[in-house]
C-alpha atoms as a PDB file:
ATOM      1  CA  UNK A   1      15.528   1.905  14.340  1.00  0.00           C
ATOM      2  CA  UNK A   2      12.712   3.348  12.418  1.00  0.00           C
ATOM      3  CA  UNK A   3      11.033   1.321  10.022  1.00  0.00           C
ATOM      4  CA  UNK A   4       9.155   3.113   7.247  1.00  0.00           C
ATOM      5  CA  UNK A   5       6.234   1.453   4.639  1.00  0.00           C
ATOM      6  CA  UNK A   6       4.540   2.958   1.188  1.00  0.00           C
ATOM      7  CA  UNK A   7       1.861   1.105  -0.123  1.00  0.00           C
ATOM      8  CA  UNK A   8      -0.763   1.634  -2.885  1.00  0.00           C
ATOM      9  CA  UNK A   9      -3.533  -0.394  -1.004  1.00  0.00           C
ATOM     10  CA  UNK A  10      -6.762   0.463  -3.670  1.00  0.00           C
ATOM     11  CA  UNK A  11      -8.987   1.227  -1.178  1.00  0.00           C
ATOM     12  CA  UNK A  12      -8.210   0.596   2.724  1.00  0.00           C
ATOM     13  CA  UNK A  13     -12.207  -0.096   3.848  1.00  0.00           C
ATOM     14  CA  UNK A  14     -11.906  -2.824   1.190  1.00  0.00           C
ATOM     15  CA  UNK A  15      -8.083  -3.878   2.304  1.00  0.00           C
ATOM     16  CA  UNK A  16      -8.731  -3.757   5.956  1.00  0.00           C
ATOM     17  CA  UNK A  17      -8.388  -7.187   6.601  1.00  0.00           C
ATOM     18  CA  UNK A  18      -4.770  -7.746   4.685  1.00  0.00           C
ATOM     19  CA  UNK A  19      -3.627  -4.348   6.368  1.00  0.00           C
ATOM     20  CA  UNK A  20      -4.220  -5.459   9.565  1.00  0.00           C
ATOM     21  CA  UNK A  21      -1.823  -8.823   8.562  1.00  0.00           C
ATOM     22  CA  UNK A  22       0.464  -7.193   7.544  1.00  0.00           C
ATOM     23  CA  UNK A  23       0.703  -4.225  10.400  1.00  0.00           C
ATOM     24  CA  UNK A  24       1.135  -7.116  12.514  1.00  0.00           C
ATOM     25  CA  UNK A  25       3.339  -9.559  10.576  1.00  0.00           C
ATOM     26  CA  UNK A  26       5.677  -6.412   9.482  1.00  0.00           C
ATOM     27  CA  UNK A  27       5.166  -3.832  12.263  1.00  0.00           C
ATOM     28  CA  UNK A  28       6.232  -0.736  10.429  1.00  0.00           C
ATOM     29  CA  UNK A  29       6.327   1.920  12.582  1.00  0.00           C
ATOM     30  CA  UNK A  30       4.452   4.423  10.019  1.00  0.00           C
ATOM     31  CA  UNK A  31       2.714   3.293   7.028  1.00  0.00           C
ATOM     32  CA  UNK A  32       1.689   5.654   4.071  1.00  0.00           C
ATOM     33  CA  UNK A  33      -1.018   4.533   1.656  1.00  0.00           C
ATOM     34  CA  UNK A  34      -1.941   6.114  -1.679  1.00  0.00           C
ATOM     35  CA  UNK A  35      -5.870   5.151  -3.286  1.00  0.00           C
ATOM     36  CA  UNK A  36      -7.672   4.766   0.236  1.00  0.00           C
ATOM     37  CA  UNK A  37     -10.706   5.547  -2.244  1.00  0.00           C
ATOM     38  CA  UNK A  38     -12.492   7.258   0.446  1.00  0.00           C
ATOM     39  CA  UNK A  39     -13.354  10.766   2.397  1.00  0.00           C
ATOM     40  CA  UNK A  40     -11.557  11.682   5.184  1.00  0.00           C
ATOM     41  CA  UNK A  41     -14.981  10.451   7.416  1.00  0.00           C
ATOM     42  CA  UNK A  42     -14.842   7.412   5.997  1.00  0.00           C
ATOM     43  CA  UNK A  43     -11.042   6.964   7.223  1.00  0.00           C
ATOM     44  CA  UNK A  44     -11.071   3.572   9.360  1.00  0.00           C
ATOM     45  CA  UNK A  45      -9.047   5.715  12.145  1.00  0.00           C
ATOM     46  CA  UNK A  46     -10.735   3.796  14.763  1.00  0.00           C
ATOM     47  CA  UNK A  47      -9.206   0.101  13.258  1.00  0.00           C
ATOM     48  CA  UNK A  48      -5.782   1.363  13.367  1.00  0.00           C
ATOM     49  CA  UNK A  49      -5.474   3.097  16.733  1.00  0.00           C
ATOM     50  CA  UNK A  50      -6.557  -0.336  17.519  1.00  0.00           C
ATOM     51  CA  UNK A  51      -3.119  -1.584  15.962  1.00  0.00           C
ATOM     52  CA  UNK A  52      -1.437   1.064  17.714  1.00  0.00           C
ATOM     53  CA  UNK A  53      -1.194   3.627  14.995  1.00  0.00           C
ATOM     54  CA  UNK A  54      -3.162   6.261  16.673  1.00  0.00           C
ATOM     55  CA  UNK A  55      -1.562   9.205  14.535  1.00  0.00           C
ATOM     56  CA  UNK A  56      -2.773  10.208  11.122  1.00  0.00           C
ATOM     57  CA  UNK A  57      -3.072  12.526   8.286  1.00  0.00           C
ATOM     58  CA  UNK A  58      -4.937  11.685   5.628  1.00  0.00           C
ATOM     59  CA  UNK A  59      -6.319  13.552   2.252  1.00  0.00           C
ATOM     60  CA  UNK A  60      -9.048  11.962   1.108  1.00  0.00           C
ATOM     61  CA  UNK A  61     -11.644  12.423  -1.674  1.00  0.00           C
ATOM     62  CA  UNK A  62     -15.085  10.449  -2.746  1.00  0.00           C
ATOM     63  CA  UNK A  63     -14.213   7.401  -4.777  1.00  0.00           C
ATOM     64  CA  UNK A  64     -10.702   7.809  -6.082  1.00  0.00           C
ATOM     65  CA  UNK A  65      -6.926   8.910  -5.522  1.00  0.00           C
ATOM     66  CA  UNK A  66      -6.551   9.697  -1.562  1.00  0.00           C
ATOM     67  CA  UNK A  67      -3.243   9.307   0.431  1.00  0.00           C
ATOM     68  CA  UNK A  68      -2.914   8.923   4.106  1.00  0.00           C
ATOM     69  CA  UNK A  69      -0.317   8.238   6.750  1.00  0.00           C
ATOM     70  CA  UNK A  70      -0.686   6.253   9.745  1.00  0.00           C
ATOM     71  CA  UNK A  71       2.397   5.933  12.515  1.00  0.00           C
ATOM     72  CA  UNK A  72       3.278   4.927  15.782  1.00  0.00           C
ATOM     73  CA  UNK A  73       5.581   7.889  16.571  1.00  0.00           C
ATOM     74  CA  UNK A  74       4.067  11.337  17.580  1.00  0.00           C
ATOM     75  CA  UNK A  75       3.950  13.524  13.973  1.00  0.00           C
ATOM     76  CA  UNK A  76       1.878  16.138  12.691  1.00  0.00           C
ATOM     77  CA  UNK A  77       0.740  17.127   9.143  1.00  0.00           C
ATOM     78  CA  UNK A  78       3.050  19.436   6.907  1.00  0.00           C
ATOM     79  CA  UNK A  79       1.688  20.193   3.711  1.00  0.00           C
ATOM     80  CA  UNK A  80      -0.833  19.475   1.348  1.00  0.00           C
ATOM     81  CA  UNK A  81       0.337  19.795  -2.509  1.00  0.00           C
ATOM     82  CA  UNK A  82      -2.221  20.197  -5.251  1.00  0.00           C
ATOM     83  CA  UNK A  83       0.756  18.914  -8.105  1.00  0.00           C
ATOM     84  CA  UNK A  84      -2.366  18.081 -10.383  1.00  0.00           C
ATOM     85  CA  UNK A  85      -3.604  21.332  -9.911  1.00  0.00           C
ATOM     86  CA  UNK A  86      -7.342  20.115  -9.548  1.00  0.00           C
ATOM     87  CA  UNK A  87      -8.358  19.404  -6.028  1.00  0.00           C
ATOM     88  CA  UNK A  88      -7.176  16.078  -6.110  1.00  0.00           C
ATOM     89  CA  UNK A  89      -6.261  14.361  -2.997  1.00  0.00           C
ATOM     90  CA  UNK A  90      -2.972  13.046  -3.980  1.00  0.00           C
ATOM     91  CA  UNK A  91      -0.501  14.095  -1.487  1.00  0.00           C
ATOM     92  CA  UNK A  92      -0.180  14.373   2.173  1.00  0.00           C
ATOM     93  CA  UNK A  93       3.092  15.626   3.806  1.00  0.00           C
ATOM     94  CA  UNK A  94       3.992  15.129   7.924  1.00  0.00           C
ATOM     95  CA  UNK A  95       7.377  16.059   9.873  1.00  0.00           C
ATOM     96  CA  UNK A  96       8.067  14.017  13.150  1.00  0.00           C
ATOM     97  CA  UNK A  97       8.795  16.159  15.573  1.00  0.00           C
ATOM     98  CA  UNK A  98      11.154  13.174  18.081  1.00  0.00           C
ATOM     99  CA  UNK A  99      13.152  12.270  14.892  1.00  0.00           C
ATOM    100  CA  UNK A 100      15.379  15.708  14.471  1.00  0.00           C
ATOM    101  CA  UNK A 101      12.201  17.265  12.227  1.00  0.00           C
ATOM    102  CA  UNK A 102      12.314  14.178   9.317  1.00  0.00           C
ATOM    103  CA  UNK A 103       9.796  15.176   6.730  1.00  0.00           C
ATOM    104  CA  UNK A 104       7.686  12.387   5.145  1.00  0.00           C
ATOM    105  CA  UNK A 105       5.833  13.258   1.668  1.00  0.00           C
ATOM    106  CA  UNK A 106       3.034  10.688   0.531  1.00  0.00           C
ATOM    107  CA  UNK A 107       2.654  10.956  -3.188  1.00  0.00           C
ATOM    108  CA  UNK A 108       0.385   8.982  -5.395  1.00  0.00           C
ATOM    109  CA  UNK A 109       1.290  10.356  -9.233  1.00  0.00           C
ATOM    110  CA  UNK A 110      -1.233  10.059 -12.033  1.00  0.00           C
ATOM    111  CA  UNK A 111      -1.555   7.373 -13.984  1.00  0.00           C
ATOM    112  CA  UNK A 112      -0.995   8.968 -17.143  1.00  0.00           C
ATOM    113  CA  UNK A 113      -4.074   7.268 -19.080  1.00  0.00           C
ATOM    114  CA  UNK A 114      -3.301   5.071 -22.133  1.00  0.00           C
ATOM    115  CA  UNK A 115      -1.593   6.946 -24.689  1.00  0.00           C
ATOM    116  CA  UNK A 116       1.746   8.566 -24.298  1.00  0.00           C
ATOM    117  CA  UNK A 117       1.050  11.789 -26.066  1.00  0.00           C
ATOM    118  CA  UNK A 118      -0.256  14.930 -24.908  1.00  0.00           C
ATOM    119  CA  UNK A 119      -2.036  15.886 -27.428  1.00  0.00           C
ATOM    120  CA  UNK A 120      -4.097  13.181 -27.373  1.00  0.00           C
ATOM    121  CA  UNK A 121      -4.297  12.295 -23.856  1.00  0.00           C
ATOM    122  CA  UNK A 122      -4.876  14.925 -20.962  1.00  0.00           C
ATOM    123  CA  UNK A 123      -3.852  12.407 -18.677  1.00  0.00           C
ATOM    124  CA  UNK A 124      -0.670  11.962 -19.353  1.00  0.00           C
ATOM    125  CA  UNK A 125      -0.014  15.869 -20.000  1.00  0.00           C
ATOM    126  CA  UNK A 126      -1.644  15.777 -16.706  1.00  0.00           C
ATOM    127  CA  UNK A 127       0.845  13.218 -15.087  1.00  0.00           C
ATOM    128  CA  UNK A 128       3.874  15.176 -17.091  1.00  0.00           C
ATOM    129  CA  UNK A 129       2.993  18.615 -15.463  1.00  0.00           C
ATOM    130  CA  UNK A 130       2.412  16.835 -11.954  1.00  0.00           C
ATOM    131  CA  UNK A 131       5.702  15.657 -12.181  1.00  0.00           C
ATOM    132  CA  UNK A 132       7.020  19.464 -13.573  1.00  0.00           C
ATOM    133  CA  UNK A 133       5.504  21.136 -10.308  1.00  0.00           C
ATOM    134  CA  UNK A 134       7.152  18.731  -7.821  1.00  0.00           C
ATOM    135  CA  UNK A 135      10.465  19.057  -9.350  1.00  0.00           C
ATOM    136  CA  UNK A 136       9.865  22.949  -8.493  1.00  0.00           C
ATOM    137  CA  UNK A 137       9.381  22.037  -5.314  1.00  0.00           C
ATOM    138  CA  UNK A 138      12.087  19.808  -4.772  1.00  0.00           C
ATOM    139  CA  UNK A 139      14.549  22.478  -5.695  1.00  0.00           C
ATOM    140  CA  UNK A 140      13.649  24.203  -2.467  1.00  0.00           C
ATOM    141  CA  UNK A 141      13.978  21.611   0.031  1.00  0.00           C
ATOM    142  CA  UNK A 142      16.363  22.195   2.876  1.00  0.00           C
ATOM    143  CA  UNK A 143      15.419  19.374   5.307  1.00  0.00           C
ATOM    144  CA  UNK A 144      15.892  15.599   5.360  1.00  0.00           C
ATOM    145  CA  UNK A 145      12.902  14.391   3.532  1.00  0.00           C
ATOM    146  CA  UNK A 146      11.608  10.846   2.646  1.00  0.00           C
ATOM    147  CA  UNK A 147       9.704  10.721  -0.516  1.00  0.00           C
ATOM    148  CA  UNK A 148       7.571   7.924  -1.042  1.00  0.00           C
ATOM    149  CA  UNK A 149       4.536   6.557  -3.017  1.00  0.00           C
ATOM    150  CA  UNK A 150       3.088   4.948  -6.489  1.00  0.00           C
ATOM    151  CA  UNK A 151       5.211   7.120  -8.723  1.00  0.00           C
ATOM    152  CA  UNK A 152       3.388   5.201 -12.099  1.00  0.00           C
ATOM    153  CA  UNK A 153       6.427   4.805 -13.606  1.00  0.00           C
ATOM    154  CA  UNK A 154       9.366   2.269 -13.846  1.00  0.00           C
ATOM    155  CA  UNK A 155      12.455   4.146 -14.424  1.00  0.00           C
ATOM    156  CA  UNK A 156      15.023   1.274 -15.510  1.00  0.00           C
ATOM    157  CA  UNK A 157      15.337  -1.026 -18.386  1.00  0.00           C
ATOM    158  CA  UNK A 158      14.960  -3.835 -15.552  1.00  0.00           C
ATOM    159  CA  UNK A 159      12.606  -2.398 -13.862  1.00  0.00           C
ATOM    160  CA  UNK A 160      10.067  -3.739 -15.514  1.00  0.00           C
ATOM    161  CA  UNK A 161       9.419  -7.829 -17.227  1.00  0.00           C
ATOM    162  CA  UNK A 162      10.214  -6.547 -20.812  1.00  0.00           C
ATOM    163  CA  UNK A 163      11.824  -3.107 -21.408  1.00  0.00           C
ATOM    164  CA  UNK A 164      11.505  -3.504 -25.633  1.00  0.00           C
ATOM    165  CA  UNK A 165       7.643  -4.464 -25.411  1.00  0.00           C
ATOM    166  CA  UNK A 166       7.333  -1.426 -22.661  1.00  0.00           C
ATOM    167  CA  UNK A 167       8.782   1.107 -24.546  1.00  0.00           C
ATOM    168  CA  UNK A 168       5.480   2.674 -25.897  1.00  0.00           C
ATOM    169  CA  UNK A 169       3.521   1.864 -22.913  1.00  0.00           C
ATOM    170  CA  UNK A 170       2.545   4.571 -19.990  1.00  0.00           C
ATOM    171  CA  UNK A 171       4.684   4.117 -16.681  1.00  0.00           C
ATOM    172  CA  UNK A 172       8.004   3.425 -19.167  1.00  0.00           C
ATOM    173  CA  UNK A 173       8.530   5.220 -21.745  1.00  0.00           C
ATOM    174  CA  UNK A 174      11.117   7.672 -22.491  1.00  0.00           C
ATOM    175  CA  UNK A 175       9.528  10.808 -21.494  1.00  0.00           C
ATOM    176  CA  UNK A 176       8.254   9.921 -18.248  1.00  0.00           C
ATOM    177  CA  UNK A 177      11.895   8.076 -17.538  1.00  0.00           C
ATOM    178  CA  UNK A 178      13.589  11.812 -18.409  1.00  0.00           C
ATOM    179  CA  UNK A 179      10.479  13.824 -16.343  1.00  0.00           C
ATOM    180  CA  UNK A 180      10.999  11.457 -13.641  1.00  0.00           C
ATOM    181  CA  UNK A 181      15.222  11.913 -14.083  1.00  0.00           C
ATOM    182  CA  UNK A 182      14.643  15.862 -13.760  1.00  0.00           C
ATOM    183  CA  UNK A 183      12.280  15.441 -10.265  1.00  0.00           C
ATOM    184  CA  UNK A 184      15.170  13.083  -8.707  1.00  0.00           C
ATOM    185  CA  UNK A 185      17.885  15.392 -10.023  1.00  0.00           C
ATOM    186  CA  UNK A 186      16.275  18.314  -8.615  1.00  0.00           C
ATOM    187  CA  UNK A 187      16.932  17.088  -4.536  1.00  0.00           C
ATOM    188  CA  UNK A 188      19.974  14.509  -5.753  1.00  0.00           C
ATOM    189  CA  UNK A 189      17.385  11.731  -4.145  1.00  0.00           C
ATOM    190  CA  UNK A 190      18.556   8.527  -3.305  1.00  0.00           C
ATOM    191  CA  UNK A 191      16.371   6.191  -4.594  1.00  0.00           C
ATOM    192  CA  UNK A 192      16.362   3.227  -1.914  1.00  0.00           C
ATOM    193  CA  UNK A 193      14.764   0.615  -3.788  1.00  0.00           C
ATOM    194  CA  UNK A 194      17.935   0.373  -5.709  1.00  0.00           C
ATOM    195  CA  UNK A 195      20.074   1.244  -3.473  1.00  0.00           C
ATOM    196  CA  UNK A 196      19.558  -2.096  -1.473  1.00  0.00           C
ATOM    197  CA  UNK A 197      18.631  -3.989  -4.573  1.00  0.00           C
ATOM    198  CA  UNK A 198      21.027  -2.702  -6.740  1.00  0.00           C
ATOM    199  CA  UNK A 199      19.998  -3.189 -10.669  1.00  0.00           C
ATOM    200  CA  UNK A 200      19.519  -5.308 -12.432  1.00  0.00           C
ATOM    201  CA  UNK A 201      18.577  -7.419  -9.765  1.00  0.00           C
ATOM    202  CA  UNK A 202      14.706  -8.317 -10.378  1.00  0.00           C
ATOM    203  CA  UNK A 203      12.862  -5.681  -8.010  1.00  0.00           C
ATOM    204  CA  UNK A 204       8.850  -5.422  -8.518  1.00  0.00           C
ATOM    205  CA  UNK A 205       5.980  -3.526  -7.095  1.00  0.00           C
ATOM    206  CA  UNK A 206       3.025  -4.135  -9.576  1.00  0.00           C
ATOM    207  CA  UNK A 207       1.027  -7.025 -11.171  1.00  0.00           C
ATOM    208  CA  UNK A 208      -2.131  -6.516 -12.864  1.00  0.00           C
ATOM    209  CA  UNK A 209      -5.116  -8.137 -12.089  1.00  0.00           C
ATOM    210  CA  UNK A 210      -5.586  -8.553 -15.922  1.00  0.00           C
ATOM    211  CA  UNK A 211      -2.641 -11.194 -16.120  1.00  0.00           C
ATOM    212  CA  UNK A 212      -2.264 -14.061 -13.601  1.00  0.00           C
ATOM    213  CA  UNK A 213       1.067 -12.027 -11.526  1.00  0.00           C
ATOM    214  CA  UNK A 214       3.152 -15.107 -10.665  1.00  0.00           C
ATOM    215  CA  UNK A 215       2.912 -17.378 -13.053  1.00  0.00           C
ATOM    216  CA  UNK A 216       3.898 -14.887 -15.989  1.00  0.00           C
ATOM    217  CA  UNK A 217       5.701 -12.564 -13.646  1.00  0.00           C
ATOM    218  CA  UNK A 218       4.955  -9.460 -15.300  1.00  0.00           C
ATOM    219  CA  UNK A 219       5.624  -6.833 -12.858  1.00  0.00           C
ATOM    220  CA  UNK A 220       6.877  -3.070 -13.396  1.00  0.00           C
ATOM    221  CA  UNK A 221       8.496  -1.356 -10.563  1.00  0.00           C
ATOM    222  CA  UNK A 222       6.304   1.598  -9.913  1.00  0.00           C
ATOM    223  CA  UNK A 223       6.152   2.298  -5.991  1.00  0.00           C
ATOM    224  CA  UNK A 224       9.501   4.284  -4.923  1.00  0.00           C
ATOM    225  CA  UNK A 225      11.037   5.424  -1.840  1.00  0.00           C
ATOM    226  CA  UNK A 226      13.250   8.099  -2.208  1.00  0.00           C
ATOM    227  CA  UNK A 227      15.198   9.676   0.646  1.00  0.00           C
ATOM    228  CA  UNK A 228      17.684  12.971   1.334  1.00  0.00           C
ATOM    229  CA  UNK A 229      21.438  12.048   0.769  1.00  0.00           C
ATOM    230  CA  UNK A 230      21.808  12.630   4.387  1.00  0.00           C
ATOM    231  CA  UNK A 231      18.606  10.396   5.301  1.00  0.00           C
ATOM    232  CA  UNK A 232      19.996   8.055   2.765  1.00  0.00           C
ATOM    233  CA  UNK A 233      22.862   7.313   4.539  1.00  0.00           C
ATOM    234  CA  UNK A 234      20.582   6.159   7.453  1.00  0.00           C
ATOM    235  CA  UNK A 235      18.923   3.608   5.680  1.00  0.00           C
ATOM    236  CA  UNK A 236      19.562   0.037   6.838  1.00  0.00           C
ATOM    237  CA  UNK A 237      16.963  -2.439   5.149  1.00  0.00           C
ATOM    238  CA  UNK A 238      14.957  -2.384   2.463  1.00  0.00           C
ATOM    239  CA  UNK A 239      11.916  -5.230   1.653  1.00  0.00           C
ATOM    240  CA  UNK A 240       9.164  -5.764  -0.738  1.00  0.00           C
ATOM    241  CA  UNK A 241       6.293  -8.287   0.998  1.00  0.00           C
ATOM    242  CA  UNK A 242       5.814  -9.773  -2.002  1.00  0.00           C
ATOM    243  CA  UNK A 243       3.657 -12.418  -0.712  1.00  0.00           C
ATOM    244  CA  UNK A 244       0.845 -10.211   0.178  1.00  0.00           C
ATOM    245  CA  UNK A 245       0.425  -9.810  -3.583  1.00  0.00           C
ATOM    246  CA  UNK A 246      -1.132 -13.448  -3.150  1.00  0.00           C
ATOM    247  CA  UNK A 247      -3.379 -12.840   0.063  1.00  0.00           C
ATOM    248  CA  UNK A 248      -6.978 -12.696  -0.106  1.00  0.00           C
ATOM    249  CA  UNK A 249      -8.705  -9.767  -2.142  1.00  0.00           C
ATOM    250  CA  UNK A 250      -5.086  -8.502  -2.578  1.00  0.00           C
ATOM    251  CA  UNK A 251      -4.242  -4.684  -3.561  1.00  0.00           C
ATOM    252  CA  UNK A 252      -2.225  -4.983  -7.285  1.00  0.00           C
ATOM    253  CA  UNK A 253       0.390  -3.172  -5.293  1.00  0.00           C
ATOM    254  CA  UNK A 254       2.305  -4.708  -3.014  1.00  0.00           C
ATOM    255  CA  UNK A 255       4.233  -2.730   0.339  1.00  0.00           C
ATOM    256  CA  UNK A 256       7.772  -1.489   0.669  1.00  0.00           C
ATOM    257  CA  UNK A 257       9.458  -1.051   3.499  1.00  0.00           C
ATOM    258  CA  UNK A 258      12.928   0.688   4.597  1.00  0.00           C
ATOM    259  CA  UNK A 259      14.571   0.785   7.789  1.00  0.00           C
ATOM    260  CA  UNK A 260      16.457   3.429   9.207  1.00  0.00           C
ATOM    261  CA  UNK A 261      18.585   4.135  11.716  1.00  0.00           C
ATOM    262  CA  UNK A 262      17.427   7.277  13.214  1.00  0.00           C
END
């Protein structure tokens, strides 16, 4: 068994502590993060070969966005997309040589900004486009591939606390639901999260710090793990730790984690 975790940790030097509880509470045996906040220098390589996780790739920039992938099993890095088409560091692909070649793509999507329109946001024409190149590039993959990461958006009506109020708010509405429909259509990807929690069960990723995140309970799914038919089929378990959402100086993401069978 090979278990799998995506989490949007908002800045791993701050998060250390709470990554290191849950790397040894969970014991995933690879763990992608998207926002490490931080150059690739700055990377605290030396805390997690401590943990055991003595492989990495990681794309990081000064301040903002960065992805990176930690594991226990031997891998090496694949690719490095430039989807925003600005230098960010938002994506960092591996393949695992042991496990048959299994490609692993760390995404962290744009945000989108605060309007949903275009024209008057560059953000979210920004986010739309992102999502445009990737479903390009999906249309061209011919290996098993796990996709995984803070997508910013909630696809389903229950994947979010209140679909009406939503509607007109950035991460679900309409247009990023049917961008977001084209990239999954383009591979046939299996989205996992639902596959083991089928809808509508309640199924959360996000609280905002703005709003207190279990007494109201207003979450959005946003953090995804899609997988290859094939690779689908080899999924076992799915889990959202929840509870770290509560843990001290928590992320406003919490981790997902599938288990395969590989």
């Amino acid at each position: 068994m090979v278990k799998i975790t995506t989490w949007n940790i908002n800045s791993v030097r701050l998060r250390m502590p709470i990554v290191e509880r849950y790397l040894k509470e969970h014991a995933p045996d690879v763990l992608c993060l998207q926002e490490i906040k931080c150059q690739e220098q700055q990377f605290p390589y030396k805390a997690f070969a401590e943990l055991g996780y003595e492989h990495t790739a990681v794309h990081g920039q000064k301040g903002y966005h960065g992805v990176a992938t930690v594991s226990r099993i031997p891998m090496q890095e694949f690719s490095r997309h430039d989807w925003q088409d600005n230098g960010e560091a938002r994506h960092v692909g591996v393949e695992f040589p042991s496990l048959d070649g299994l490609v692993l793509e760390n995404v962290y999507i744009p945000a989108g900004g605060d309007i949903p329109d275009r024209e008057k946001n560059m953000k979210f024409g920004q986010k739309l486009d992102f999502l445009e190149r990737m479903t390009r590039w999906a249309e061209k993959i011919d290996r098993p591939t796990l996709l995984v990461g803070d997508f910013n958006i909630a696809p389903l009506d229950c994947d979010v606390y209140d679909h009406k109020a939503l509607l007109k708010v950035v991460s679900h509405t309409p247009l990023e639901v049917e961008t977001l429909g084209l990239l999954q259509g383009a591979h046939d990807w299996v989205d996992l999260g639902r596959k083991h929690i089928p809808a509508p069960q309640r199924n959360y990723s996000w609280w905002s710090y703005r709003t207190y995140w279990q007494g109201k309970d207003r979450g959005r799914r946003l953090d995804h793990m899609w997988a290859s038919p094939d690779l689908a089929a080899q999924s076992v378990a799915h889990s959202i730790a929840e509870d770290t959402r509560d843990w001290e100086k928590p992320s406003d993401h919490v981790p997902l984690m599938t288990e395969f069978d590989l």
